[in-house]
C-alpha atoms as a PDB file:
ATOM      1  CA  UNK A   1     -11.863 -13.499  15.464  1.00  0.00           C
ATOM      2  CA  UNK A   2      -9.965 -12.339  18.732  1.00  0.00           C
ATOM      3  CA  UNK A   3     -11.507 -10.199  21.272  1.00  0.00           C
ATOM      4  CA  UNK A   4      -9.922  -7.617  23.242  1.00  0.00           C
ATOM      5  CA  UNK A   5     -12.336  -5.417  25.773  1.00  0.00           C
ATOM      6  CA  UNK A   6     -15.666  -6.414  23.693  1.00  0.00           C
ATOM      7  CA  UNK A   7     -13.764  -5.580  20.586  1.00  0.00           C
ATOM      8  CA  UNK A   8     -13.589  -7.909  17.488  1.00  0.00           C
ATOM      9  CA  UNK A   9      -9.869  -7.753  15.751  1.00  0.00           C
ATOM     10  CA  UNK A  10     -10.184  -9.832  13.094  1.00  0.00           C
ATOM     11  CA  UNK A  11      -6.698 -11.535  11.467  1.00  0.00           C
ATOM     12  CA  UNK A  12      -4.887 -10.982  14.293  1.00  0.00           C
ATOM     13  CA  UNK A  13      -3.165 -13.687  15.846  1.00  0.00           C
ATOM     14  CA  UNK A  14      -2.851 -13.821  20.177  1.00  0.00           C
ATOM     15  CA  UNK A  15       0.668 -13.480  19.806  1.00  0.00           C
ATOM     16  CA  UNK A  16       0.244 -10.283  16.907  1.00  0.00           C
ATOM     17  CA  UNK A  17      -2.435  -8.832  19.904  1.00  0.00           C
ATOM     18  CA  UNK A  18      -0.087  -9.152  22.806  1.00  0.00           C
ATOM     19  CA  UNK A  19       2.952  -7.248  20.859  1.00  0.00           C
ATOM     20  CA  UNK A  20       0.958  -4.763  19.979  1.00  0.00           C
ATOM     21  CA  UNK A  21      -0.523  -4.639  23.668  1.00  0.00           C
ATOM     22  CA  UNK A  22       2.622  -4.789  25.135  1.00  0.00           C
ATOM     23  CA  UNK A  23       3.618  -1.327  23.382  1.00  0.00           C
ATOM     24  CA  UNK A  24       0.990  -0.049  25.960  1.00  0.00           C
ATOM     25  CA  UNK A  25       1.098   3.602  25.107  1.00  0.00           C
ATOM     26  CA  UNK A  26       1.005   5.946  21.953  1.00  0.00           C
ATOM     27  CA  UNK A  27       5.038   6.823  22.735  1.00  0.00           C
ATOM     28  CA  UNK A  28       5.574   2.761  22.606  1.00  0.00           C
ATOM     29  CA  UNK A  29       4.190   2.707  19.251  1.00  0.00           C
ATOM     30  CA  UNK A  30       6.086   5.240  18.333  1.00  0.00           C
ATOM     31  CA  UNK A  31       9.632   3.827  19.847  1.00  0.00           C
ATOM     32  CA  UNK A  32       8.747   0.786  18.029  1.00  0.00           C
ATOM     33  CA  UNK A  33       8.092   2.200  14.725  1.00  0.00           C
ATOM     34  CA  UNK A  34      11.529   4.578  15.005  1.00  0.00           C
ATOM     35  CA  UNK A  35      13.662   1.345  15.657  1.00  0.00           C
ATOM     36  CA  UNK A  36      12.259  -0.262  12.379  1.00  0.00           C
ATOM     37  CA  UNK A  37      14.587   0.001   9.316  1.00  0.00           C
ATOM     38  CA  UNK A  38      12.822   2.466   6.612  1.00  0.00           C
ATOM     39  CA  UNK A  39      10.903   0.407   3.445  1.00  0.00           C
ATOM     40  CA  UNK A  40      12.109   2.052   0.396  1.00  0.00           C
ATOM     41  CA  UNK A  41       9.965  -0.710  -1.450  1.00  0.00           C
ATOM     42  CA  UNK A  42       7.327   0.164  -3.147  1.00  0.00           C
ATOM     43  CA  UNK A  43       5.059  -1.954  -1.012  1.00  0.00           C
ATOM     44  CA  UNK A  44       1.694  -1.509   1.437  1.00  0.00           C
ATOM     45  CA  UNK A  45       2.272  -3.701   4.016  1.00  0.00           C
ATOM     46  CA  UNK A  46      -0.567  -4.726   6.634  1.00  0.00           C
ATOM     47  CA  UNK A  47       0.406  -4.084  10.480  1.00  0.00           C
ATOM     48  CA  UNK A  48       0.593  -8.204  10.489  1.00  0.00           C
ATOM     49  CA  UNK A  49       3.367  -7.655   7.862  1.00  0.00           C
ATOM     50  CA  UNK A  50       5.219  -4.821   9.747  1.00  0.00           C
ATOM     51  CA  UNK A  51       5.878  -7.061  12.660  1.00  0.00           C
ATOM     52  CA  UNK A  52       6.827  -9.802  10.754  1.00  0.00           C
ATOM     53  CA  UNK A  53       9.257  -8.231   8.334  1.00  0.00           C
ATOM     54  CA  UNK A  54      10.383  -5.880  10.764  1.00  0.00           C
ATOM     55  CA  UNK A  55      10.248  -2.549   8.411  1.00  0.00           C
ATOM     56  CA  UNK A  56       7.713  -0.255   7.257  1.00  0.00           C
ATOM     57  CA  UNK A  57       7.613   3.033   4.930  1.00  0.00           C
ATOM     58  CA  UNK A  58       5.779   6.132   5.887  1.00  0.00           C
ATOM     59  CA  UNK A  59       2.582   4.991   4.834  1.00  0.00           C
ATOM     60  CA  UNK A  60       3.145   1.062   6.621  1.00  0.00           C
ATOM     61  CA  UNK A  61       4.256   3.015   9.745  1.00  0.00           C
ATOM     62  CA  UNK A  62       0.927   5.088   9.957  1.00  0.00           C
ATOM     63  CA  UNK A  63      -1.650   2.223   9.483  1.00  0.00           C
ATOM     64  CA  UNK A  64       0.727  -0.025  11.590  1.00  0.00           C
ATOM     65  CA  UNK A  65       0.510   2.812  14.477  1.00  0.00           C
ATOM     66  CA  UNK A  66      -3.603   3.042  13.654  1.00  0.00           C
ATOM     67  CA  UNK A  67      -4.146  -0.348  14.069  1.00  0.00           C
ATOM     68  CA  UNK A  68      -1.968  -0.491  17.565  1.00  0.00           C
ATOM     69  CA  UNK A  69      -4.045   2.426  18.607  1.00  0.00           C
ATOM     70  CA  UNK A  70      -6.994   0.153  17.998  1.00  0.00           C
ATOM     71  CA  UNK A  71      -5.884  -2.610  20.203  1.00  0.00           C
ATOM     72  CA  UNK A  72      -5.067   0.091  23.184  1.00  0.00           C
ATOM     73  CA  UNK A  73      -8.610   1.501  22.963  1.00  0.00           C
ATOM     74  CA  UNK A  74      -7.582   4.415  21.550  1.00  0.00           C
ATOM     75  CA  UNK A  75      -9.898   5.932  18.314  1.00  0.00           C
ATOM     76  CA  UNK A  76      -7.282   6.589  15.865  1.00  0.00           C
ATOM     77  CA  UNK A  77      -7.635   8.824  12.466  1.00  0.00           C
ATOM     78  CA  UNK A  78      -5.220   8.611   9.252  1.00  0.00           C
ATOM     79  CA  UNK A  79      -5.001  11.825   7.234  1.00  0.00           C
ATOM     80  CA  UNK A  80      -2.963  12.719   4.015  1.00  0.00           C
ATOM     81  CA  UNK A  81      -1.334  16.109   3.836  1.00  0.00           C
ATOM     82  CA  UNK A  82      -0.012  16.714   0.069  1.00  0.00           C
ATOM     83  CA  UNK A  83       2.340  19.942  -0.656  1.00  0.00           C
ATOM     84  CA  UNK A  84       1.304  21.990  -3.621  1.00  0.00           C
ATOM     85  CA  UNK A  85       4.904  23.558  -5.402  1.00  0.00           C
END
């Protein structure tokens, strides 16, 4: 387990925790995520998988962006919003 401010972040790697520390803000996550080629896969890839393979879908993005939140001390929440027609 690694350790970050008290916190436990288990499966990361020092090197995974410092990039996502080095994105430093919620606009650094985001510039991140918007220079990542789209996944048209049909895959769920963890955050661990995003920065290795360099590409995430929608749903990769948002749990890759969660879990960076995490590491920055921020409380971060995941909703689904589904049209209807």
């Amino acid at each position: 387990m690694n350790s970050a401010g008290g916190r436990q972040f288990q499966g990361l790697t020092p090197r995974e925790l410092r990039t996502l520390r080095g994105l430093k803000t919620p606009a650094g996550i985001q510039r991140f995520l918007d220079e990542l080629p789209y996944n048209l896969s049909f895959t769920a890839r963890s955050p661990q998988k995003v920065l290795h393979d360099r590409t995430a879908s929608c749903l990769e993005g948002g749990i890759f962006a969660a879990a960076a939140l995490r590491v920055l001390g921020f409380r971060p929440l995941i909703f689904d919003l589904e049209a209807e027609q």
